[in-house]
PDB file of N, CA and C in Angstrom:
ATOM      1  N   UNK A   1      66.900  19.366  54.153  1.00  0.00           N
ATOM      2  CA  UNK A   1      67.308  18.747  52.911  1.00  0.00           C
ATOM      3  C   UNK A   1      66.761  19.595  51.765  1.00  0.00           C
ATOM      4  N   UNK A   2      67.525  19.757  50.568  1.00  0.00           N
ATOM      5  CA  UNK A   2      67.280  20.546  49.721  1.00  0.00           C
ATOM      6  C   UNK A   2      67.345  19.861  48.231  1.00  0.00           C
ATOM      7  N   UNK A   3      67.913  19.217  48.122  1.00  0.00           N
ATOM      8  CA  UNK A   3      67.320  18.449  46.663  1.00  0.00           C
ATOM      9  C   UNK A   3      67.602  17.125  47.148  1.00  0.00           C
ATOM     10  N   UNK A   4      66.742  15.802  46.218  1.00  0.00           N
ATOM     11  CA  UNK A   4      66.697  14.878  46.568  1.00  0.00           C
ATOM     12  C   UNK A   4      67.884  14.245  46.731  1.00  0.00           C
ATOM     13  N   UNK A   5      67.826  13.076  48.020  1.00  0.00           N
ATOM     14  CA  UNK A   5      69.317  11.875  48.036  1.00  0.00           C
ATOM     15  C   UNK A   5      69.562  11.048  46.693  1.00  0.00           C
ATOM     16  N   UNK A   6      70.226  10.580  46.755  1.00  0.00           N
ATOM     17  CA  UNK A   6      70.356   9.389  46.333  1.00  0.00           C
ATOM     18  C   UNK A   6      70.624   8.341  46.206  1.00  0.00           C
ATOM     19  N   UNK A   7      70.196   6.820  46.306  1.00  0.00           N
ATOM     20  CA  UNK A   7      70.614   5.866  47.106  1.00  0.00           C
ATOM     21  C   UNK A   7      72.666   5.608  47.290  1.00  0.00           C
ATOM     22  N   UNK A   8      73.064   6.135  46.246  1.00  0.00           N
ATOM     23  CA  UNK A   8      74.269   6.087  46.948  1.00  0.00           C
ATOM     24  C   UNK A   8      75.172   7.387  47.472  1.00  0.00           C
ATOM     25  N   UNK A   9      74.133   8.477  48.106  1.00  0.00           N
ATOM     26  CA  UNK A   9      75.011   9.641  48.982  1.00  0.00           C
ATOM     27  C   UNK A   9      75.467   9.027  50.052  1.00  0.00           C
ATOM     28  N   UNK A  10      76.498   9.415  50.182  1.00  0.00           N
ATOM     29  CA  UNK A  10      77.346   9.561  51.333  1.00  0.00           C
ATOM     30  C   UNK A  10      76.838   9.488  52.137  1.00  0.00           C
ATOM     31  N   UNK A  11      76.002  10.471  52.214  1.00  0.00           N
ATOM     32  CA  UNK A  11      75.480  11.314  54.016  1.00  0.00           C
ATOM     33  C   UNK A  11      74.273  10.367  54.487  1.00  0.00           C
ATOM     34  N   UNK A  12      73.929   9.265  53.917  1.00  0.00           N
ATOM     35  CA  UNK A  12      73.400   7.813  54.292  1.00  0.00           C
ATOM     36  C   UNK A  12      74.217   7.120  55.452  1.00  0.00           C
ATOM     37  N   UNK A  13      75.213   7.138  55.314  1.00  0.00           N
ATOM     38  CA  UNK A  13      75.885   6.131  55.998  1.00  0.00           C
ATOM     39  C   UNK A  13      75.992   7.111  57.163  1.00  0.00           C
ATOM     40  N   UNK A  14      75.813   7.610  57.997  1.00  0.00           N
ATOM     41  CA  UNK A  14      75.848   8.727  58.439  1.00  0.00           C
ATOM     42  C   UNK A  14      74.195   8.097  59.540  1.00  0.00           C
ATOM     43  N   UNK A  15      73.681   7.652  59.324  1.00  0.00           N
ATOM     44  CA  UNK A  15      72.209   7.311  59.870  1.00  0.00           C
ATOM     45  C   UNK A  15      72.930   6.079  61.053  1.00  0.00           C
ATOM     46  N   UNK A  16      72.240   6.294  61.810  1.00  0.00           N
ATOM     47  CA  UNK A  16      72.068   4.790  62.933  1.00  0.00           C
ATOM     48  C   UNK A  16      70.859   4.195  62.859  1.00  0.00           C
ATOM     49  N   UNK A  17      70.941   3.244  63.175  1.00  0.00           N
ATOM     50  CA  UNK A  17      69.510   2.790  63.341  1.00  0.00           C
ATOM     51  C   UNK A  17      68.361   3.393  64.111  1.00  0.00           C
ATOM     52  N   UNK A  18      69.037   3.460  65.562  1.00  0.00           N
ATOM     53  CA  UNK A  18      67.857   4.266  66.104  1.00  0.00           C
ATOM     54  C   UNK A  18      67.329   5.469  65.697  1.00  0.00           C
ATOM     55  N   UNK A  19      68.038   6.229  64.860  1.00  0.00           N
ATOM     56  CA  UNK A  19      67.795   7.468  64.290  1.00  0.00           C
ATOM     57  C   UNK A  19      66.937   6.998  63.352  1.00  0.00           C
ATOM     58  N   UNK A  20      67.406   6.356  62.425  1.00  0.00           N
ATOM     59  CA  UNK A  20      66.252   5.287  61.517  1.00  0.00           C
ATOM     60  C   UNK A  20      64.787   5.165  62.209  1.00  0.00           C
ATOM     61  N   UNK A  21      64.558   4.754  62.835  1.00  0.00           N
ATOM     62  CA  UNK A  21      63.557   4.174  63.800  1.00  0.00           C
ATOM     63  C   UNK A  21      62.458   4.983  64.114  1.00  0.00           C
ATOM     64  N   UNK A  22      63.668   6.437  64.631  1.00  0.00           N
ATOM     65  CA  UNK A  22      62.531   7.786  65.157  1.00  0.00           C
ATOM     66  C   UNK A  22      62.083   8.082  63.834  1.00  0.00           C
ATOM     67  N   UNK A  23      63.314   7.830  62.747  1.00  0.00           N
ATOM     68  CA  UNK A  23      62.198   9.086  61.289  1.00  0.00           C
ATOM     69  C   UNK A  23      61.342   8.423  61.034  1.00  0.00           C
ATOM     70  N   UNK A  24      61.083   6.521  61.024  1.00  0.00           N
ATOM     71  CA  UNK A  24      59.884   5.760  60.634  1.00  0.00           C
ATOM     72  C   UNK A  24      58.733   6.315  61.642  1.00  0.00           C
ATOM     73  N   UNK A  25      58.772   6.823  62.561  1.00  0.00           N
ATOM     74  CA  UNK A  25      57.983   7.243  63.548  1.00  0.00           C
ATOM     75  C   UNK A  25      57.128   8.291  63.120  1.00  0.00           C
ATOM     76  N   UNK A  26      58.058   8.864  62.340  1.00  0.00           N
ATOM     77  CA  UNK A  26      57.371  10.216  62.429  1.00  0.00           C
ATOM     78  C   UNK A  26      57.101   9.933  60.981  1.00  0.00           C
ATOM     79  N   UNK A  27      57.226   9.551  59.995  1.00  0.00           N
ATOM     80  CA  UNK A  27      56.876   9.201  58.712  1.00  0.00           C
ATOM     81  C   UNK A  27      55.182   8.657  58.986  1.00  0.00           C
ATOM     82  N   UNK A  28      55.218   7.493  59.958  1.00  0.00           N
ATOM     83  CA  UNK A  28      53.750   7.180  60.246  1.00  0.00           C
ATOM     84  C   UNK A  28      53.160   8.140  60.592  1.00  0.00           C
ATOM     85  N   UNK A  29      53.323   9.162  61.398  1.00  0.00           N
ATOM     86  CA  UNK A  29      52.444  10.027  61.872  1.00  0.00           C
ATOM     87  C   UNK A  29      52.658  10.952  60.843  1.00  0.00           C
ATOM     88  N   UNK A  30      53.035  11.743  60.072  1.00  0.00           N
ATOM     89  CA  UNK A  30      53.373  12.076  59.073  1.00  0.00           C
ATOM     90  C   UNK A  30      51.769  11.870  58.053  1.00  0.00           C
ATOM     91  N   UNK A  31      52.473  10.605  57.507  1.00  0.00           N
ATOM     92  CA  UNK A  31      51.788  10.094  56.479  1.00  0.00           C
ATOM     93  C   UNK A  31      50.210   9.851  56.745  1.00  0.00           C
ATOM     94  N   UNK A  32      49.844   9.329  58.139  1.00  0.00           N
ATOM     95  CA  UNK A  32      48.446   8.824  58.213  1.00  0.00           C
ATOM     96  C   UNK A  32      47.557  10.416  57.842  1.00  0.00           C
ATOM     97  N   UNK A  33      47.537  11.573  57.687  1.00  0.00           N
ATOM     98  CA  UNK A  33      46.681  12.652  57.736  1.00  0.00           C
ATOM     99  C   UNK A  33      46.459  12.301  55.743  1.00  0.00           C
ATOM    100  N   UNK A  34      47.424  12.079  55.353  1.00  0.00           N
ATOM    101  CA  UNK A  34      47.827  11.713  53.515  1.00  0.00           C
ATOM    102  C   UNK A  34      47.110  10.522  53.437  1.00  0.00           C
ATOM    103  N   UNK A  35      46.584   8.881  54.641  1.00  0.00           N
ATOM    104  CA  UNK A  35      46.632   7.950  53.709  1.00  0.00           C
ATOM    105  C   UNK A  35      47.478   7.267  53.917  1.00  0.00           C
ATOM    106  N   UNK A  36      49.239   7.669  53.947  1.00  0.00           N
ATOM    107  CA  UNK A  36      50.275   6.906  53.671  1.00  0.00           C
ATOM    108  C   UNK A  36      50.867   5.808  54.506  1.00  0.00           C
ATOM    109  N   UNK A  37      50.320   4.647  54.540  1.00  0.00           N
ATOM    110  CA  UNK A  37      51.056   3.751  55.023  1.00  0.00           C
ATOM    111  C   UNK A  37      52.016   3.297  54.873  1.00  0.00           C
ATOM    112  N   UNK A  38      52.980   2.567  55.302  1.00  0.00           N
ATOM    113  CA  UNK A  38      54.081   2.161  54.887  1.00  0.00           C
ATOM    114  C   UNK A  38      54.729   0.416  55.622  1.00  0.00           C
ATOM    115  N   UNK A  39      53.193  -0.419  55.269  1.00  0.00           N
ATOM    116  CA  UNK A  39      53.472  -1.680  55.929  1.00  0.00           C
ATOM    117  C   UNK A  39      54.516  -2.472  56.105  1.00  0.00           C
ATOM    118  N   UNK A  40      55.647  -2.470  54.313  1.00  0.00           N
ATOM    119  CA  UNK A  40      56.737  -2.930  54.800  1.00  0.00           C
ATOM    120  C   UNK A  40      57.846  -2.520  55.785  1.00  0.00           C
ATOM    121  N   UNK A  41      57.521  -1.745  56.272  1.00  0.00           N
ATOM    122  CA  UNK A  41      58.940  -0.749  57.110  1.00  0.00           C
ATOM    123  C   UNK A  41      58.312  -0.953  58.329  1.00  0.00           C
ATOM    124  N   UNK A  42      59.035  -0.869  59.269  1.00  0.00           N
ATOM    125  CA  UNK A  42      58.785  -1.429  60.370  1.00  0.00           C
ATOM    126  C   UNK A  42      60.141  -1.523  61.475  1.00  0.00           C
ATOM    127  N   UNK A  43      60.448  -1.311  62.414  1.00  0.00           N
ATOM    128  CA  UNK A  43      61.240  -1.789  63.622  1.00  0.00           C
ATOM    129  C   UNK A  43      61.266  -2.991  64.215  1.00  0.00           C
ATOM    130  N   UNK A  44      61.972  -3.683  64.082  1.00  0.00           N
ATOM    131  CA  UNK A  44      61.923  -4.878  64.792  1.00  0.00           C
ATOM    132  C   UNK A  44      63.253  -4.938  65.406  1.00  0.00           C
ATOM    133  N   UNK A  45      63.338  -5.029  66.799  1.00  0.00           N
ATOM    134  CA  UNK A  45      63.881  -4.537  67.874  1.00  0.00           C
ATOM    135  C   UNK A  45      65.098  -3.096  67.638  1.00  0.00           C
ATOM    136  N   UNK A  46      66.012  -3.544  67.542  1.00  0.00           N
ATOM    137  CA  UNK A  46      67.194  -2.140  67.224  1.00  0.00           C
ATOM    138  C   UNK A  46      66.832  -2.332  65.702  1.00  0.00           C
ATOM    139  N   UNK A  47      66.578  -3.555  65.151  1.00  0.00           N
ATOM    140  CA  UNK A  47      67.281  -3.662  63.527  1.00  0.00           C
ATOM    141  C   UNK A  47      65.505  -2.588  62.902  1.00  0.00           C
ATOM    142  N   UNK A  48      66.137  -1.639  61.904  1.00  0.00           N
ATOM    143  CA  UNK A  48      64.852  -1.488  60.932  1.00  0.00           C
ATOM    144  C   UNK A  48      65.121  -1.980  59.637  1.00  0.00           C
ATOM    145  N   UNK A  49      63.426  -2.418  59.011  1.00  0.00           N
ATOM    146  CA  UNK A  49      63.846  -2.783  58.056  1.00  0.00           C
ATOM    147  C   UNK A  49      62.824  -2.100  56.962  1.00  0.00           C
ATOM    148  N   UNK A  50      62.584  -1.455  56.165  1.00  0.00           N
ATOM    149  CA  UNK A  50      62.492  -0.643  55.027  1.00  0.00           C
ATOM    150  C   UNK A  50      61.455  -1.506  53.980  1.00  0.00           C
ATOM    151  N   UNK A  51      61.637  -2.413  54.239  1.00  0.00           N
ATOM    152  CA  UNK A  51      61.127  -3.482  52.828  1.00  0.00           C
ATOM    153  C   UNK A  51      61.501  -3.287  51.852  1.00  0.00           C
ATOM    154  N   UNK A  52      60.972  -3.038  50.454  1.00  0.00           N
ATOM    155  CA  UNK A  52      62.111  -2.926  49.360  1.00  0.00           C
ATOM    156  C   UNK A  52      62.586  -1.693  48.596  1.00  0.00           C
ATOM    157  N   UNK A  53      62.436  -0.547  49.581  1.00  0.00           N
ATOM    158  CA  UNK A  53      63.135   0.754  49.081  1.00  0.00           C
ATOM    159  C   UNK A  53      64.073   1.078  49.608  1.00  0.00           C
ATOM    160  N   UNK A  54      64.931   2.042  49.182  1.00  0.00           N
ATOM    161  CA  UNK A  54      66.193   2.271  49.754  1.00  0.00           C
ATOM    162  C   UNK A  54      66.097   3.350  50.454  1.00  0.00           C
ATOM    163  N   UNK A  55      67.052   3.715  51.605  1.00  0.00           N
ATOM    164  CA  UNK A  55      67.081   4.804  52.880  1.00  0.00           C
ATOM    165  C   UNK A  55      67.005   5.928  52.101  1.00  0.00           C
ATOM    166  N   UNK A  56      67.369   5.938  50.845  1.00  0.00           N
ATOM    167  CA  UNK A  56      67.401   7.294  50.100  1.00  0.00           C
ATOM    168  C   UNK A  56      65.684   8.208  50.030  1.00  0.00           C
ATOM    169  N   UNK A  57      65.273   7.147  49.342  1.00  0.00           N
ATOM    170  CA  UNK A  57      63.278   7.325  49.271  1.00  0.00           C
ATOM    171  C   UNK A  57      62.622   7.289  50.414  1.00  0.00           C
ATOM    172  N   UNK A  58      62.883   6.834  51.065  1.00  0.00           N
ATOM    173  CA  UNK A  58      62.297   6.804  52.534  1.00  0.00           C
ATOM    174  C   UNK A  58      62.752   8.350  52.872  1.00  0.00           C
ATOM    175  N   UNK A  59      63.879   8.623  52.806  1.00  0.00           N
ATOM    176  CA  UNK A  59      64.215  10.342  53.476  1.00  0.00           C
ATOM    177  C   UNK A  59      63.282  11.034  52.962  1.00  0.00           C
ATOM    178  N   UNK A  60      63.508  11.315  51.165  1.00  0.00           N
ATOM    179  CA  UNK A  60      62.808  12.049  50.854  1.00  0.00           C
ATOM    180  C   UNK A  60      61.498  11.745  50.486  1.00  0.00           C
ATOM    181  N   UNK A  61      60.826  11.029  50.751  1.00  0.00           N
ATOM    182  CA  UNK A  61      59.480  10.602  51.417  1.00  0.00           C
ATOM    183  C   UNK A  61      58.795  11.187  52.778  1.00  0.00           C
ATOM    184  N   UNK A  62      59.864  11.111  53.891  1.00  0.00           N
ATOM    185  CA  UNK A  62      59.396  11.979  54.654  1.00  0.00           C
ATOM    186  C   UNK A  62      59.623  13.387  54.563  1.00  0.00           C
ATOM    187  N   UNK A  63      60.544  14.240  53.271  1.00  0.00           N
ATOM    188  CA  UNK A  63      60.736  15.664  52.980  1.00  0.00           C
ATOM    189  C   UNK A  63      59.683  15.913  52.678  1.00  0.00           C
ATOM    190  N   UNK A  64      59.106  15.315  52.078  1.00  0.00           N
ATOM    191  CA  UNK A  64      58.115  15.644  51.138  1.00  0.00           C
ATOM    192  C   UNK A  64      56.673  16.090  52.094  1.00  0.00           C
ATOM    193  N   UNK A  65      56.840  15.084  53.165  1.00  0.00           N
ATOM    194  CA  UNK A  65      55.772  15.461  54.162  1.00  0.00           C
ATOM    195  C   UNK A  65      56.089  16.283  55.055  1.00  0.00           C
ATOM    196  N   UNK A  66      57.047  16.845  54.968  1.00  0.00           N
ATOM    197  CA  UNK A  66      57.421  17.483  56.221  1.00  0.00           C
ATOM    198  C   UNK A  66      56.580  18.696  55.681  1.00  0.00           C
ATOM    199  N   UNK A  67      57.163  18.812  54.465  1.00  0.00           N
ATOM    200  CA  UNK A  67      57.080  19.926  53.414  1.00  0.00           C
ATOM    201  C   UNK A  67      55.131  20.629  53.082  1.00  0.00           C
ATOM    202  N   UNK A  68      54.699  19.283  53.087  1.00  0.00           N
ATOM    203  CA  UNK A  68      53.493  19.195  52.643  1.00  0.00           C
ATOM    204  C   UNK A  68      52.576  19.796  54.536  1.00  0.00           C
ATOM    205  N   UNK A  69      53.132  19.537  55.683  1.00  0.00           N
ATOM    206  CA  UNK A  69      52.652  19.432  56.672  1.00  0.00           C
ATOM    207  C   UNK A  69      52.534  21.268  57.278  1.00  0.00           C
ATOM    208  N   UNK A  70      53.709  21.737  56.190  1.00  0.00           N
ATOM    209  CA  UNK A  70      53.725  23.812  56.891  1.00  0.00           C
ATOM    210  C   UNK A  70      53.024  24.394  56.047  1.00  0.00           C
ATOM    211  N   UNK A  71      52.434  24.007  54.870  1.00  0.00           N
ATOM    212  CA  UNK A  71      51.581  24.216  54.114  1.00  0.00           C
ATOM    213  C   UNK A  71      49.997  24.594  54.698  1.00  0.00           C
TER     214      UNK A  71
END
């Protein structure tokens, strides 16, 4: 990804859930070396649910760490 989403790109709808699921995965592991928790988001069975940000911030939330992690 190269400049930020935005909650209404296209290439959102484009996500499944389970794909959803793995990036919350790796966002936790990600984030814990930062600090970053992310209590509202969570998996609960197939469904994920985000709490009150949109799939857009959550992506580039984890860019940002990906970014921060080859550093």
């Amino acid at each position: 990804m190269n400049l930020p989403l935005t909650p209404h790109d296209p290439y959102l709808r484009t996500y499944t859930e389970p794909e959803i699921a793995s990036l919350l995965r790796e966002l936790h592991e990600r984030g814990e070396p930062f600090g970053i928790r992310w209590g509202s988001a969570h998996v609960n069975g197939a469904t994920v649910h985000l709490g009150d940000t949109t799939l857009a911030t959550f992506l580039n939330l984890l860019e940002l760490l990906r970014r921060a992690s080859r550093t």
